[in-house]
N, C-alpha and C. Protein backbone atom coordinates (compact mmCIF):
# COMPACT_ATOMS: atom_id res chain seq x y z
N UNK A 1 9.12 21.92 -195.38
CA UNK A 1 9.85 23.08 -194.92
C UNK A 1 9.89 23.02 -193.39
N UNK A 2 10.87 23.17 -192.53
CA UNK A 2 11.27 23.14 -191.62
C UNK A 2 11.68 24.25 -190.87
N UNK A 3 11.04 24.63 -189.86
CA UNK A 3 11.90 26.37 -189.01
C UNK A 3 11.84 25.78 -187.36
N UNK A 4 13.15 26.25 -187.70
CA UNK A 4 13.69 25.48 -186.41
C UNK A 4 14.28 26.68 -185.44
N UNK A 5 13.75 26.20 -184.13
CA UNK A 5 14.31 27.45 -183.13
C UNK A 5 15.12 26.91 -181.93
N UNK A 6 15.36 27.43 -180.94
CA UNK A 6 16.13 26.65 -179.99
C UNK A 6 15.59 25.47 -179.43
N UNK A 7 14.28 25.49 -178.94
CA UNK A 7 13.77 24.69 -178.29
C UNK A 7 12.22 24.08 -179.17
N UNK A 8 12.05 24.13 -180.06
CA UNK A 8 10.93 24.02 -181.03
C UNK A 8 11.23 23.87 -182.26
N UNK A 9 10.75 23.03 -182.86
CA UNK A 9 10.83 22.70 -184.50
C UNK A 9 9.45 22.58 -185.13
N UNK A 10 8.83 23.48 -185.48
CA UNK A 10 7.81 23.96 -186.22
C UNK A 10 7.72 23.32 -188.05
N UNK A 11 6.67 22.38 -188.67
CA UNK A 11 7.02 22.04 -189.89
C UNK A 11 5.70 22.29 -190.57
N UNK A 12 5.67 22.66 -191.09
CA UNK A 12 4.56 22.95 -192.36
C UNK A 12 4.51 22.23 -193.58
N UNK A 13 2.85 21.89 -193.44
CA UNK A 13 3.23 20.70 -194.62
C UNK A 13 1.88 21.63 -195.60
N UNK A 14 2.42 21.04 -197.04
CA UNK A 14 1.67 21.71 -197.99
C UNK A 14 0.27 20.61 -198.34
N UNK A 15 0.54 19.70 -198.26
CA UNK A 15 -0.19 18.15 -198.35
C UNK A 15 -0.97 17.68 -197.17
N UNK A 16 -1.42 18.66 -196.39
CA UNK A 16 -2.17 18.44 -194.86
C UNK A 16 -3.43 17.44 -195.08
N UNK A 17 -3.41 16.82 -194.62
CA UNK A 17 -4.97 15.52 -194.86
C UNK A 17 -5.80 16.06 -193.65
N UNK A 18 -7.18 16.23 -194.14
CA UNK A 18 -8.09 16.57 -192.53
C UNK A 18 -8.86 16.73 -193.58
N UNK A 19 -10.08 17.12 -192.95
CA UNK A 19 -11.81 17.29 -193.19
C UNK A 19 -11.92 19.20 -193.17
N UNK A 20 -12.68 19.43 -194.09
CA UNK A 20 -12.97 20.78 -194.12
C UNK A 20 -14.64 21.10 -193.30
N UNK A 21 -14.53 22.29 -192.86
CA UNK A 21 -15.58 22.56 -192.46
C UNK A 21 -16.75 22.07 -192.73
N UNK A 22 -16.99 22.10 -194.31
CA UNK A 22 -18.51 21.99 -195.33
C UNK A 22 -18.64 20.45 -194.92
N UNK A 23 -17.73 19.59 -195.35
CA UNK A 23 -17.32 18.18 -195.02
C UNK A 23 -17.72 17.57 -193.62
N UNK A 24 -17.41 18.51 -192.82
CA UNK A 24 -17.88 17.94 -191.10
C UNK A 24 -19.57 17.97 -191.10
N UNK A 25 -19.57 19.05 -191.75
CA UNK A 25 -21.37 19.51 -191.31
C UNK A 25 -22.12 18.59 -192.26
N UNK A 26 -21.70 18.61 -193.82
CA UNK A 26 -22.41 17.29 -194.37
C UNK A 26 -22.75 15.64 -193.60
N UNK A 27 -21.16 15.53 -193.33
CA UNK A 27 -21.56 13.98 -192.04
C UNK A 27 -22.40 14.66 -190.77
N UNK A 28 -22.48 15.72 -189.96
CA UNK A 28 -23.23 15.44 -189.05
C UNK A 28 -24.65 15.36 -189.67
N UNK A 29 -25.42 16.50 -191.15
CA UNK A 29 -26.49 16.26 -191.16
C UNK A 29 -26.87 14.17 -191.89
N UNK A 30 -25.73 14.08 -192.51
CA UNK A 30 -26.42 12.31 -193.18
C UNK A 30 -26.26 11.89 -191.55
N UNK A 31 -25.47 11.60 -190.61
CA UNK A 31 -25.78 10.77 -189.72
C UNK A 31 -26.92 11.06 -188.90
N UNK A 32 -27.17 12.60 -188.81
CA UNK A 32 -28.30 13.13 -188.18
C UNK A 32 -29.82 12.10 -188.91
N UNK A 33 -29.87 12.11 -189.97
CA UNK A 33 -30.73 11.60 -191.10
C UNK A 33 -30.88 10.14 -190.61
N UNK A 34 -29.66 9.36 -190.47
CA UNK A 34 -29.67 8.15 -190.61
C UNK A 34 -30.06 7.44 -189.27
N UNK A 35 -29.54 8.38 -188.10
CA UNK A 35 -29.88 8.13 -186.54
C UNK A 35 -31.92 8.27 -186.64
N UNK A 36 -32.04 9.73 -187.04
CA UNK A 36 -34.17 9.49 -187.08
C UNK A 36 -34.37 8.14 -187.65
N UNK A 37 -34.33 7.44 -188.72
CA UNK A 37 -34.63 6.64 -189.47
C UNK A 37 -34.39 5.77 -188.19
N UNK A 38 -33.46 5.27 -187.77
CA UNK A 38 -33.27 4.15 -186.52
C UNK A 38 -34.15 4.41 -185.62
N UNK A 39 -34.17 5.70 -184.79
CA UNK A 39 -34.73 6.00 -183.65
C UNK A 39 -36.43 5.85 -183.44
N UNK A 40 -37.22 6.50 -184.87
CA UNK A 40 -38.65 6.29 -185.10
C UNK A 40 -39.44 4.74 -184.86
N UNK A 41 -38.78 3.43 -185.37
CA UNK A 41 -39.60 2.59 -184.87
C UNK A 41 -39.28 2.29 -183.57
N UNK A 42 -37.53 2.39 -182.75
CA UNK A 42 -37.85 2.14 -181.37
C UNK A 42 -38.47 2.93 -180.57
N UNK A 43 -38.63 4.21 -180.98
CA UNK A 43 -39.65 5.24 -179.92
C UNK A 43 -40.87 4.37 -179.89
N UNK A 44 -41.98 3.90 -181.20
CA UNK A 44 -42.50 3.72 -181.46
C UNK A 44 -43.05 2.11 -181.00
N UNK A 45 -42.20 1.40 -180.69
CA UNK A 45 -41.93 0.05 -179.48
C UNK A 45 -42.32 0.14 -178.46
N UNK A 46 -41.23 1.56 -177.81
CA UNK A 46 -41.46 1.75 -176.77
C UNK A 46 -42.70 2.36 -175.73
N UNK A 47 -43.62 3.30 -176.87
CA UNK A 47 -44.62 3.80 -176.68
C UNK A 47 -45.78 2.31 -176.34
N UNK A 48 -45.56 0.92 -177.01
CA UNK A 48 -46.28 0.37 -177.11
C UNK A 48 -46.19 -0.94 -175.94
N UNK A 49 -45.13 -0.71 -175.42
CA UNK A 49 -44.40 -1.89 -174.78
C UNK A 49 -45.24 -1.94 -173.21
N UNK A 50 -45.74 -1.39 -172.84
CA UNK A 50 -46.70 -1.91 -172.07
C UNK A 50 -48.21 -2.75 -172.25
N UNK A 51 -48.35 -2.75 -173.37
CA UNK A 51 -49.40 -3.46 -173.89
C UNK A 51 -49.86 -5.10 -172.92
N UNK A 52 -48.73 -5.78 -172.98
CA UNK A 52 -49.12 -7.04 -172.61
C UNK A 52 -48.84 -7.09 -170.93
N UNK A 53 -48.19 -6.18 -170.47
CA UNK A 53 -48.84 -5.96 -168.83
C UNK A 53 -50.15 -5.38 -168.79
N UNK A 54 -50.56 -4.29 -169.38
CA UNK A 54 -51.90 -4.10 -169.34
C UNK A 54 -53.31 -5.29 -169.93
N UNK A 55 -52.50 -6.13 -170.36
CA UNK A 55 -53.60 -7.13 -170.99
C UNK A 55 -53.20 -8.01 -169.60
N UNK A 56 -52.28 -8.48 -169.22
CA UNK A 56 -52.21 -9.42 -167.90
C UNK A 56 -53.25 -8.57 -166.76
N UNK A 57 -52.96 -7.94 -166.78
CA UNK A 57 -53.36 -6.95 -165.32
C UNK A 57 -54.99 -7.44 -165.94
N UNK A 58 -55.75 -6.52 -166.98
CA UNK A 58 -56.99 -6.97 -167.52
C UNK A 58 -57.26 -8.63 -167.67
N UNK A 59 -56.73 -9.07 -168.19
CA UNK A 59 -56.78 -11.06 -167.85
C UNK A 59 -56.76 -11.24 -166.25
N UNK A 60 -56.41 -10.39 -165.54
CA UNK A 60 -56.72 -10.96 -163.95
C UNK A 60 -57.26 -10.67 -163.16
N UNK A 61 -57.68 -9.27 -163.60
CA UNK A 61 -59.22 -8.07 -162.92
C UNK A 61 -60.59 -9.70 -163.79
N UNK A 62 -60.37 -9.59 -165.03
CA UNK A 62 -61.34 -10.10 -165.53
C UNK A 62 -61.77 -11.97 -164.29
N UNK A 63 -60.46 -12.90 -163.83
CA UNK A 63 -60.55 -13.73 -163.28
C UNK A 63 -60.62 -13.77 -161.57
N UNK A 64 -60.52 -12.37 -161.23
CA UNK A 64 -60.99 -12.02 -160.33
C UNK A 64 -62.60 -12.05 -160.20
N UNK A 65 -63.03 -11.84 -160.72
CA UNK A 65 -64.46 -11.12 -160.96
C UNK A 65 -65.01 -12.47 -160.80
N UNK A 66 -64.16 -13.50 -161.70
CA UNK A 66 -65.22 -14.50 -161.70
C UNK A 66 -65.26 -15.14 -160.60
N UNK A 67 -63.79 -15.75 -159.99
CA UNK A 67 -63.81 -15.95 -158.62
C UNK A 67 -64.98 -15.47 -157.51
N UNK A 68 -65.41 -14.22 -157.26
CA UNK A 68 -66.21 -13.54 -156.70
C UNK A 68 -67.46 -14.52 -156.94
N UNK A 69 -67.78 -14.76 -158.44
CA UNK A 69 -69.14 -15.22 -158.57
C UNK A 69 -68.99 -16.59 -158.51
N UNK A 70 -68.66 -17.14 -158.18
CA UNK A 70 -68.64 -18.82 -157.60
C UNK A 70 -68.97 -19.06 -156.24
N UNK A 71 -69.70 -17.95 -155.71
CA UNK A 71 -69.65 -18.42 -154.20
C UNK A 71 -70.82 -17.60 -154.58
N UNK A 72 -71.74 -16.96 -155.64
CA UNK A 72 -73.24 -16.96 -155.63
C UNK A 72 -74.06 -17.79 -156.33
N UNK A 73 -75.10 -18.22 -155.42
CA UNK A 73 -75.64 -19.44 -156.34
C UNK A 73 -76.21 -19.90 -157.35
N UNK A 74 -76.57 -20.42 -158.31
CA UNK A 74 -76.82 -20.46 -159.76
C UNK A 74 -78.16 -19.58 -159.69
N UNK A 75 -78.67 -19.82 -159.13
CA UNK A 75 -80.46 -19.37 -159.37
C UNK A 75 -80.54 -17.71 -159.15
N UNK A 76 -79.20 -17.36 -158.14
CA UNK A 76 -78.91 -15.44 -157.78
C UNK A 76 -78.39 -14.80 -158.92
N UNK A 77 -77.61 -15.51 -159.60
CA UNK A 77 -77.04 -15.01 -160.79
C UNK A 77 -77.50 -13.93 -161.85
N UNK A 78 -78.80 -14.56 -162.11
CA UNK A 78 -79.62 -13.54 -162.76
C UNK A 78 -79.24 -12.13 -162.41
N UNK A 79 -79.20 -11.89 -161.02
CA UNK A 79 -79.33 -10.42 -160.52
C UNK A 79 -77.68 -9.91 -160.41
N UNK A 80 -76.88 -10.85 -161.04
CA UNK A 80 -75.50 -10.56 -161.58
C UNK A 80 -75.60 -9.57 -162.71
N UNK A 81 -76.47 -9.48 -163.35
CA UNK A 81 -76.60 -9.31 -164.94
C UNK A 81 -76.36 -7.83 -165.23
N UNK A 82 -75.25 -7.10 -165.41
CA UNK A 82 -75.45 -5.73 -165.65
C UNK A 82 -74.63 -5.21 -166.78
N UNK A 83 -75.19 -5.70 -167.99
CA UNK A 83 -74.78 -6.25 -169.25
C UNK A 83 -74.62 -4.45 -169.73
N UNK A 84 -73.46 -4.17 -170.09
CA UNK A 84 -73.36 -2.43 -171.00
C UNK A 84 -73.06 -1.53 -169.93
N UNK A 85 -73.34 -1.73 -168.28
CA UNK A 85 -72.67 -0.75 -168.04
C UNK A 85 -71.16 -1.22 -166.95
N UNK A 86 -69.93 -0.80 -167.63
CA UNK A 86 -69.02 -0.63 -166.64
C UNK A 86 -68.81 -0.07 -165.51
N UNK A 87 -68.17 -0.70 -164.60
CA UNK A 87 -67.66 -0.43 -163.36
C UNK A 87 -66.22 -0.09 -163.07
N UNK A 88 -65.73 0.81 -162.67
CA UNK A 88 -64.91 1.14 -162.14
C UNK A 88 -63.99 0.01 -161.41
N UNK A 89 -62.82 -0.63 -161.37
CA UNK A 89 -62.38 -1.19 -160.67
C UNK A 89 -61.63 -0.60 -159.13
N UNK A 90 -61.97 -0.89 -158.24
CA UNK A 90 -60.88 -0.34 -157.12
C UNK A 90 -59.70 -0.64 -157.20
N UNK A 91 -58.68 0.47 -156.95
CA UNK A 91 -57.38 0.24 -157.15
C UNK A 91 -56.23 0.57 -158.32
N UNK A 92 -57.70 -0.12 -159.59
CA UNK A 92 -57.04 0.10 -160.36
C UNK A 92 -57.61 1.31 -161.80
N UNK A 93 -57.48 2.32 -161.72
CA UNK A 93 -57.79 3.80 -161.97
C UNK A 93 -58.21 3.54 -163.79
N UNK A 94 -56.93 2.90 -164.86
CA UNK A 94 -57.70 3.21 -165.84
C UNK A 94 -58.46 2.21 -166.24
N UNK A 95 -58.81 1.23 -165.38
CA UNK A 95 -59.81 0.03 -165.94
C UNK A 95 -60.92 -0.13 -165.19
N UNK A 96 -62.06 -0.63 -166.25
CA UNK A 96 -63.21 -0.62 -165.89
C UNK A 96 -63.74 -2.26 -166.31
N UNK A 97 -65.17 -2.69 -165.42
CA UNK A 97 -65.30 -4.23 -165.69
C UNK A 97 -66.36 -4.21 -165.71
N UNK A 98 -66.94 -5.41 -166.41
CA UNK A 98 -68.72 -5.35 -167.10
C UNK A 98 -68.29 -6.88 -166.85
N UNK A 99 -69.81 -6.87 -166.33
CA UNK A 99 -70.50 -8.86 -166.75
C UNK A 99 -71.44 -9.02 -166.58
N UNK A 100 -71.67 -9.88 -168.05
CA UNK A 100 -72.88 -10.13 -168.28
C UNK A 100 -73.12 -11.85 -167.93
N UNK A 101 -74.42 -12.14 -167.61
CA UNK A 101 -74.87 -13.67 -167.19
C UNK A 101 -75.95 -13.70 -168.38
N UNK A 102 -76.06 -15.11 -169.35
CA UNK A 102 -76.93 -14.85 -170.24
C UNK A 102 -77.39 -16.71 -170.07
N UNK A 103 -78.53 -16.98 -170.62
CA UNK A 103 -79.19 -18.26 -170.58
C UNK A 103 -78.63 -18.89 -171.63
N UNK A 104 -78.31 -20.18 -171.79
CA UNK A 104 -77.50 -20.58 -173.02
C UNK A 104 -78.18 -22.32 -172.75
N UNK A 105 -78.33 -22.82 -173.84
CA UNK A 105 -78.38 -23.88 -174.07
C UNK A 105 -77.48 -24.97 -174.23
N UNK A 106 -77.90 -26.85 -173.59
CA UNK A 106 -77.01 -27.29 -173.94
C UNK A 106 -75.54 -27.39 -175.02
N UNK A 107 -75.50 -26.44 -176.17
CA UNK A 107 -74.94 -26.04 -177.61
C UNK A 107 -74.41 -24.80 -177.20
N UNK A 108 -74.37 -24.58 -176.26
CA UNK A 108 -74.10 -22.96 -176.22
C UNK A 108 -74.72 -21.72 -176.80
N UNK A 109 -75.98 -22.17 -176.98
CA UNK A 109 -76.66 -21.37 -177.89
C UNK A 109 -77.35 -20.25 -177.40
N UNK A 110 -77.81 -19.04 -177.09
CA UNK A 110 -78.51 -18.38 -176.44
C UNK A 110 -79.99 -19.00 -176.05
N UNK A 111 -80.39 -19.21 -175.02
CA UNK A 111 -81.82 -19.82 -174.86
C UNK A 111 -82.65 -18.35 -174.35
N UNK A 112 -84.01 -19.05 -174.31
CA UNK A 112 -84.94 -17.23 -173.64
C UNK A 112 -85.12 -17.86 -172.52
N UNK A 113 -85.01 -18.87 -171.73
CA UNK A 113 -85.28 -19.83 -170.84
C UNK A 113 -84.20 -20.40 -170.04
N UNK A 114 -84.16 -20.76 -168.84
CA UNK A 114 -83.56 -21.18 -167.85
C UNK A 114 -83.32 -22.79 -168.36
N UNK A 115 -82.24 -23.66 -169.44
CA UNK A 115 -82.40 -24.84 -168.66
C UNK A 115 -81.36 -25.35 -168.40
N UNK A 116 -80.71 -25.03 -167.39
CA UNK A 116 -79.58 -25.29 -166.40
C UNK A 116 -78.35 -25.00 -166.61
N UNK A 117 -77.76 -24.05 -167.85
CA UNK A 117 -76.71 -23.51 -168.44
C UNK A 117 -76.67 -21.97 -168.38
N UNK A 118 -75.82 -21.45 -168.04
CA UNK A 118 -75.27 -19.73 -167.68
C UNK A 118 -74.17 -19.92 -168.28
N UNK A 119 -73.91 -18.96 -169.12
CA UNK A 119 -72.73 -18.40 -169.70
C UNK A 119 -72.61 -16.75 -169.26
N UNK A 120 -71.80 -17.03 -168.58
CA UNK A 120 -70.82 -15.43 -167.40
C UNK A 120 -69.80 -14.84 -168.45
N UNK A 121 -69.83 -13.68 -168.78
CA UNK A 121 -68.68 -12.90 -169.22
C UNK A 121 -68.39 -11.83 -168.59
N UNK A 122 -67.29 -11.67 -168.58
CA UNK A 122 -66.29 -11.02 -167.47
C UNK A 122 -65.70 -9.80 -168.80
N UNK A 123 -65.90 -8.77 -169.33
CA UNK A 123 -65.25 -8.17 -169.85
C UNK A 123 -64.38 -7.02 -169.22
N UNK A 124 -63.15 -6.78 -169.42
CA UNK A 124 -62.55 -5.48 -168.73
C UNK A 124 -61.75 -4.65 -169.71
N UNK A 125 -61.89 -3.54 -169.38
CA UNK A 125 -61.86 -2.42 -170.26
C UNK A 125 -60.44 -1.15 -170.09
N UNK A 126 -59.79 -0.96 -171.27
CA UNK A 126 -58.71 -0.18 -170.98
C UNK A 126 -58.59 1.21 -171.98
N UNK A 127 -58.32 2.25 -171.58
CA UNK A 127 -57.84 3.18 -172.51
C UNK A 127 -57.03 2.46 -173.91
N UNK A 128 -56.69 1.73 -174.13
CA UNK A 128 -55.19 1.21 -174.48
C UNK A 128 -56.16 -0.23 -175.56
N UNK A 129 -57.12 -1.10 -174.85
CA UNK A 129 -58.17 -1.96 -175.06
C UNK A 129 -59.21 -1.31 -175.47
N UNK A 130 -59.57 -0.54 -176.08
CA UNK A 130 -60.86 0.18 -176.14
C UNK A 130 -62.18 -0.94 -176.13
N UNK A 131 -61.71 -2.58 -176.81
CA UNK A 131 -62.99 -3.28 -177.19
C UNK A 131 -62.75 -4.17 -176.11
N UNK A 132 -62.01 -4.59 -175.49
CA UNK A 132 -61.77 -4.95 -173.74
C UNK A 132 -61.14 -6.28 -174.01
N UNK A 133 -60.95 -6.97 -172.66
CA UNK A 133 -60.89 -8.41 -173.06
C UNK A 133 -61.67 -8.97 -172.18
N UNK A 134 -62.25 -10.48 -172.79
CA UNK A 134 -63.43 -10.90 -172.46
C UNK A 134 -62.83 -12.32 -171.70
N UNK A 135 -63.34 -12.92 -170.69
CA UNK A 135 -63.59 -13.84 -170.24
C UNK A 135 -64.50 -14.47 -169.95
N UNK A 136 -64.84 -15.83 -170.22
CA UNK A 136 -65.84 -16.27 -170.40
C UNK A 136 -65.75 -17.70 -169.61
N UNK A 137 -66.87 -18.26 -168.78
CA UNK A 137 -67.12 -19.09 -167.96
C UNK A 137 -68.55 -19.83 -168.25
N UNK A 138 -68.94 -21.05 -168.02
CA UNK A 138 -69.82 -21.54 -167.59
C UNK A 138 -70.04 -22.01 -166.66
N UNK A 139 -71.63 -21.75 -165.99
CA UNK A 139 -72.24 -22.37 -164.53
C UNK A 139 -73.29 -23.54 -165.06
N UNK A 140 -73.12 -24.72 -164.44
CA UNK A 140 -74.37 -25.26 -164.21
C UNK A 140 -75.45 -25.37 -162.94
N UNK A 141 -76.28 -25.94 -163.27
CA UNK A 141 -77.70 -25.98 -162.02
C UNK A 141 -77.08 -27.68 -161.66
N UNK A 142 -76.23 -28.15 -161.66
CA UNK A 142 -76.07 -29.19 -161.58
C UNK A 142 -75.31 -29.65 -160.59
């Protein structure tokens, strides 16, 4: 049907194709639905995605530390030993660093005795690391 005026032709169709109200709001809630389902594991990435800078940063506080102890001499070491309690790192606010010096045998074995083997661990500690990461070195008397 057609109504026609001077300058306008107005047509009405009985057969109109479009989306009804109920219809719009159904697709926004399934895509609403289908977008969480996507979005939950990348939030969940992203929450985590600093992980392996915080393990670098801890892998290099920890090789720092040891650096430091190569310029004390095997026999001072002992008085390195402050095995359980952490230290605060300067600089760097949520990490903390422990090392322990322990007597070890040719085998690597724990000895109760001095004979010419130190095994140094360097552990450093993160909110994020709760059980830390460890570095580990040997000194000889040699």
């Amino acid at each position: 049907m057609k109504f026609r005026n001077s300058k306008f032709e107005i047509r009405i169709c009985r057969n109109a194709a479009g989306f009804t109200l109920i219809e719009v709001v159904l697709i926004i809630v399934m895509v609403s639905i289908f977008m969480a389902s996507i979005m939950l594991p990348f939030i969940s990435s992203l929450r985590e995605s600093d992980l392996p800078e915080i393990a670098s940063i801890a892998y290099f506080l920890a090789q720092e530390e040891l650096e430091t102890l190569t310029v004390i001499e095997y026999d001072s070491l002992d008085s390195q030993d402050t095995a359980g309690t952490a230290r605060a790192v300067s600089g760097y606010a949520d990490y903390t660093r422990e090392v322990e010096v322990a007597n070890v045998d040719e085998n690597f074995n724990p000895s109760a005795s001095d004979v010419g083997y130190k095994q140094i661990t360097v552990k450093v500690f993160h909110s994020k690391f709760p059980d830390g990461i460890s570095v580990k070195t040997l000194r000889t008397d040699y």
